[in-house]
Protein backbone atom coordinates (compact mmCIF):
# COMPACT_ATOMS: atom_id res chain seq x y z
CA UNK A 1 -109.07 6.29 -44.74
CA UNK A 2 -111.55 7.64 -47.34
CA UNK A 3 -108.90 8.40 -50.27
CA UNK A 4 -108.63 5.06 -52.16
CA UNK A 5 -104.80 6.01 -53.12
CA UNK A 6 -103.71 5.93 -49.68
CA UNK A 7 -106.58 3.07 -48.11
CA UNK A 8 -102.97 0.97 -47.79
CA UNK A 9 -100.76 3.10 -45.95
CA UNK A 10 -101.91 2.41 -42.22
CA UNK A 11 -100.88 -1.40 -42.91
CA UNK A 12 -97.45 -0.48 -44.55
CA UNK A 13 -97.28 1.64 -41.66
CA UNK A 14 -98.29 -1.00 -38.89
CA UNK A 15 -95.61 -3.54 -40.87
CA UNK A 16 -92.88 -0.60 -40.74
CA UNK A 17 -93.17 0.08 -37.11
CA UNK A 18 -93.61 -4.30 -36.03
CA UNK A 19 -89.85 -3.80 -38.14
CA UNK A 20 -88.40 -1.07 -36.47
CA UNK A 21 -89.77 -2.30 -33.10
CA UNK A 22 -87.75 -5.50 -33.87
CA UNK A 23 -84.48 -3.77 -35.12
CA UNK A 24 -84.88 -1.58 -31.66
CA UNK A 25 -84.64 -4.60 -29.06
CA UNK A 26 -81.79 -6.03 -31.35
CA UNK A 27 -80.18 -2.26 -31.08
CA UNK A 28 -80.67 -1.96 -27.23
CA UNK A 29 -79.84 -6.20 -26.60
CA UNK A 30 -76.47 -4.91 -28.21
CA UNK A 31 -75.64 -1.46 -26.99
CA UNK A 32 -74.87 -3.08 -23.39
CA UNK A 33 -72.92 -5.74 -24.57
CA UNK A 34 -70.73 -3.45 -26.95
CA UNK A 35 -69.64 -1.88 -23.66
CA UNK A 36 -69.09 -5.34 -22.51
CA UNK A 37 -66.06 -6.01 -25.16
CA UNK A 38 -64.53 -2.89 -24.76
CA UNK A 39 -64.35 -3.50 -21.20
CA UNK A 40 -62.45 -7.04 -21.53
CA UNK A 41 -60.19 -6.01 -24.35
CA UNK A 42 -58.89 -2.79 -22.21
CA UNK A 43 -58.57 -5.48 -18.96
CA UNK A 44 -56.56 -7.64 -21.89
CA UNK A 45 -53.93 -4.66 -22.87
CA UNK A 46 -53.87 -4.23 -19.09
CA UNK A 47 -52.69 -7.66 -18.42
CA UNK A 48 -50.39 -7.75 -21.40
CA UNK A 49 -48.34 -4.70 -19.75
CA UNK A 50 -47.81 -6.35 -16.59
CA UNK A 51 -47.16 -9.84 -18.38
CA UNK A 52 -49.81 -11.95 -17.40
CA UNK A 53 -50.41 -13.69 -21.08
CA UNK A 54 -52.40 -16.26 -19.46
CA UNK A 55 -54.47 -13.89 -18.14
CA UNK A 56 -54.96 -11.83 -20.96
CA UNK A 57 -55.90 -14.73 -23.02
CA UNK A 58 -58.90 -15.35 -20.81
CA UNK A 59 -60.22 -11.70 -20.74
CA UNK A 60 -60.06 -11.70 -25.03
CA UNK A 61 -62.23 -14.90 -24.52
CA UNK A 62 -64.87 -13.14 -22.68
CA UNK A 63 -64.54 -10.26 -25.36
CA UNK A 64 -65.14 -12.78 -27.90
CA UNK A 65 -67.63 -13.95 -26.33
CA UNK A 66 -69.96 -10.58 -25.71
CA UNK A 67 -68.87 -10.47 -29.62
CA UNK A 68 -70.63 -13.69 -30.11
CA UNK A 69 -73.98 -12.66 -28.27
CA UNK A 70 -73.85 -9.30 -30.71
CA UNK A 71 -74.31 -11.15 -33.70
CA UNK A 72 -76.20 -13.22 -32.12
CA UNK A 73 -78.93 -10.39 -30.98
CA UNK A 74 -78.59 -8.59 -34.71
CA UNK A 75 -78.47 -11.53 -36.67
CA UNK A 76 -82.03 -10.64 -38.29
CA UNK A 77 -80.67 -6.83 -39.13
CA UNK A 78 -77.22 -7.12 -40.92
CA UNK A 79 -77.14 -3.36 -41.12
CA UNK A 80 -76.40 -2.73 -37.53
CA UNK A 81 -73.03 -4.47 -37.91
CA UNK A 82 -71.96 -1.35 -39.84
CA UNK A 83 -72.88 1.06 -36.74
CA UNK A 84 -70.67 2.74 -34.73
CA UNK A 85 -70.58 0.88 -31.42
CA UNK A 86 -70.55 -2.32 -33.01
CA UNK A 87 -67.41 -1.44 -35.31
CA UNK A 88 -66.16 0.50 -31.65
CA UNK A 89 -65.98 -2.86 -30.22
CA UNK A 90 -65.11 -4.75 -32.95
CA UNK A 91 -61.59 -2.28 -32.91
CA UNK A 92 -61.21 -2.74 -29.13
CA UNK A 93 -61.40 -6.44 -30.07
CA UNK A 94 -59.04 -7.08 -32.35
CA UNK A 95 -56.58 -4.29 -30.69
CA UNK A 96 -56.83 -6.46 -27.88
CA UNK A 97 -55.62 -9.55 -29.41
CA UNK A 98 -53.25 -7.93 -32.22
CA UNK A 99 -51.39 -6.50 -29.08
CA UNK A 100 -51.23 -9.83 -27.08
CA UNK A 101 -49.66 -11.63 -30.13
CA UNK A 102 -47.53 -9.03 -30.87
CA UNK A 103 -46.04 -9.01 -27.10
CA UNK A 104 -46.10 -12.58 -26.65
CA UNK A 105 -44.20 -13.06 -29.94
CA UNK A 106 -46.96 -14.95 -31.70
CA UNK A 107 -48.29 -14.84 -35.38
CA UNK A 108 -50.89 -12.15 -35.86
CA UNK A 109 -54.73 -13.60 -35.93
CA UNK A 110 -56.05 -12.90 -39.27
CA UNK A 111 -59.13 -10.97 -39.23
CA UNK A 112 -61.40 -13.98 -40.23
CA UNK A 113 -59.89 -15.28 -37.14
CA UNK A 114 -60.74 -12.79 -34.80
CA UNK A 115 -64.56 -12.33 -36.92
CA UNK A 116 -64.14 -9.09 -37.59
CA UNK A 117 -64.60 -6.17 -40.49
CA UNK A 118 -61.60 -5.54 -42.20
CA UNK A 119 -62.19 -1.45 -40.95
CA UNK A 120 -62.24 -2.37 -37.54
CA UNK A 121 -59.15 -4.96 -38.02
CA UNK A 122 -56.83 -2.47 -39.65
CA UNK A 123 -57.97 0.09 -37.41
CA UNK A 124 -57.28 -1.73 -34.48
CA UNK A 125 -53.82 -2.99 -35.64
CA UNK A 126 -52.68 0.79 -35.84
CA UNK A 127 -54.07 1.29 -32.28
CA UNK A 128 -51.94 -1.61 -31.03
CA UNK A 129 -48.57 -0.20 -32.48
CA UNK A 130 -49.23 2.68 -29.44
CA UNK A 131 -49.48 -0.19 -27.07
CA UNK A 132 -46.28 -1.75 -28.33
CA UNK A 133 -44.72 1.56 -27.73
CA UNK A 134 -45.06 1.45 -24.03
CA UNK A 135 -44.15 -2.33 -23.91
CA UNK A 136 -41.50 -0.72 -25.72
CA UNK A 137 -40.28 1.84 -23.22
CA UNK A 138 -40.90 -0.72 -20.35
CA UNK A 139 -38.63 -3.17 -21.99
CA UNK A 140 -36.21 -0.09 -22.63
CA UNK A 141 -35.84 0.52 -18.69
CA UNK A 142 -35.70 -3.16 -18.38
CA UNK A 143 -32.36 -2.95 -20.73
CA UNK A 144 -33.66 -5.30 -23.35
CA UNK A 145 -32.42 -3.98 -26.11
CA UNK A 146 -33.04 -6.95 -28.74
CA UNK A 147 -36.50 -7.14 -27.37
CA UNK A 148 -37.03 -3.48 -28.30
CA UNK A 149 -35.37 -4.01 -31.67
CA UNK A 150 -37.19 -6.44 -32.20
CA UNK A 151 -40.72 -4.82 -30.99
CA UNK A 152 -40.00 -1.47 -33.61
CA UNK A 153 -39.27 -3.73 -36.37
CA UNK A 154 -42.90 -5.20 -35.93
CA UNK A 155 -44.48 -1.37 -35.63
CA UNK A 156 -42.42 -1.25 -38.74
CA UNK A 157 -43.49 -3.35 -40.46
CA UNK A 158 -47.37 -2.55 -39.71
CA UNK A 159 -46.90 0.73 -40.59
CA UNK A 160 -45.66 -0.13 -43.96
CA UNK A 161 -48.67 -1.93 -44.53
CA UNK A 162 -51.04 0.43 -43.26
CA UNK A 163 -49.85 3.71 -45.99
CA UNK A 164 -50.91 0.58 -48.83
CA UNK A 165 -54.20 0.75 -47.75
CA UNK A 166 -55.30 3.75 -49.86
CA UNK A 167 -59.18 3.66 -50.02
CA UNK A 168 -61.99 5.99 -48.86
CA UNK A 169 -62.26 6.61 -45.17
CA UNK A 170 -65.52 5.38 -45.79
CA UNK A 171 -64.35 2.31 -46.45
CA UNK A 172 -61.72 1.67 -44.00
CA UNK A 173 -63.52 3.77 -40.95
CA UNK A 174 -60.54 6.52 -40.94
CA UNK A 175 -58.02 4.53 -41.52
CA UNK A 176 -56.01 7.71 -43.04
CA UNK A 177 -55.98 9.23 -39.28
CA UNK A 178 -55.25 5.78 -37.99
CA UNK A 179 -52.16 6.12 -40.28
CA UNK A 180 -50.74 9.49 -39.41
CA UNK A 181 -50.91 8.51 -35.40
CA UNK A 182 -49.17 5.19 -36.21
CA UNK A 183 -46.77 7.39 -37.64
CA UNK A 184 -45.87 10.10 -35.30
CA UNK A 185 -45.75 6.76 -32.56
CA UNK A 186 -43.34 5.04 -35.24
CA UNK A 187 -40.69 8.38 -35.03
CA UNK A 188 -41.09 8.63 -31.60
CA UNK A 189 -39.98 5.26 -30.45
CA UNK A 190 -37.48 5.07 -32.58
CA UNK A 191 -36.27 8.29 -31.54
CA UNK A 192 -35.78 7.26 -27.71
CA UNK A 193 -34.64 3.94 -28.80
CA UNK A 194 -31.67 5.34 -30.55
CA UNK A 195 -30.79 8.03 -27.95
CA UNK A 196 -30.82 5.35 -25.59
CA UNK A 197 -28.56 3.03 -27.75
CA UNK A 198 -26.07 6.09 -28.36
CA UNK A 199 -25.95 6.68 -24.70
CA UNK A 200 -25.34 3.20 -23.64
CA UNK A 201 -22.89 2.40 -25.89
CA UNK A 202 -21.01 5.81 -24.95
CA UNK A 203 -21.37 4.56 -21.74
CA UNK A 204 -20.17 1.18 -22.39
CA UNK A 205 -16.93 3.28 -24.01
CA UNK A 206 -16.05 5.50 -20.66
CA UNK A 207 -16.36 2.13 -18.74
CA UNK A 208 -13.95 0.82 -20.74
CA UNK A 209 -11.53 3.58 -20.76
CA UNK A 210 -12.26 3.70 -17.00
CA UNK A 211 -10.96 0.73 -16.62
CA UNK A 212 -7.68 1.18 -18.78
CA UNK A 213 -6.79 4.16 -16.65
CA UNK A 214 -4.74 3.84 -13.93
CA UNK A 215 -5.28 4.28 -10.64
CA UNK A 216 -4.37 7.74 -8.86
């Protein structure tokens, strides 16, 4: 280039493109992989339904691992942890494992545990109080009523922490939509629950005055 102003701007160019040529490969090494976790965590909610723990537990191993090998491949570009597939998985991820604990009765990982973004954690909790509505329902038909108690206290409970979060969608990835599903879930199930509880215990009542009456 003649002008002197610009006799610069092929190298800056030639360093700008070496960059994004590098950010690229990490971009496409992850894209596949991101598919990978969302894979294993929807196999993991699978298993939890049908009650293979053991199972699941393996399946949110392999997610974690696929995790692993994302960082791994954008380790030198920070900035694609904040895109959308990455945060995609991340939510699948720690859906996957909120709703095993939550089935399984155990503590809920933290999200330092599970090595995710707070967004995708709290995003991924809501999504796992829908899951715990059909273990719910399945427990329902099962007649395990303290179980289901016990299950819509917990979707309670993460609903009431979910309306404290009060930032910017930016912030929280949408957490305000998140919120509203949660809800609609929340008054759902604890419609059906009740009916059922009304019905069985009018049940319970007629079999009891059944059995006072006597016999024709």
């Amino acid at each position: 280039m003649s002008n002197p102003t610009t006799a610069n701007l092929e190298p800056i160019a030639e360093r700008i493109r070496a960059a994004l040529t590098l950010k690229h490969q990490a971009r496409e090494a992850a894209y596949p992989l991101t598919r990978q976790v969302v894979r294993f965590a929807a196999n993991t909610i699978r298993a939890v339904h049908r009650h293979e723990f053991e199972a699941a537990q393996d399946l949110l191993r392999s997610a974690r691992t696929m995790l692993n090998d994302i960082n791994a491949a954008i380790a030198a570009h920070p900035d694609l942890s904040f895109t959308g597939y990455v945060d995609s998985a991340e939510k699948e991820y720690a859906e996957a494992a909120i709703t095993l604990a939550l089935a399984s009765g155990k503590p809920l990982p933290r999200p330092e545990e599970l090595g995710v973004q707070e967004s995708a954690y709290l995003n991924g909790m809501g999504e796992a109080v829908g899951e715990m509505r059909r273990h719910l329902l399945d427990a329902l038909r099962q007649g395990h009523v303290a179980r289901c108690e016990d299950l819509l206290a917990a979707m309670d409970d993460i609903y009431n922490v979910l309306v404290t979060i009060d930032f910017p969608d930016a912030l929280t990835g949408g957490l305000r939509r998140t919120t509203d599903m949660v809800r609609g879930v929340l008054e759902r199930t604890r419609g059906d629950l009740t009916l059922a509880l009304v019905q069985q215990r009018l049940e319970e009542k007629l079999s009891r005055v059944a059995q006072r009456l006597p016999d024709a």
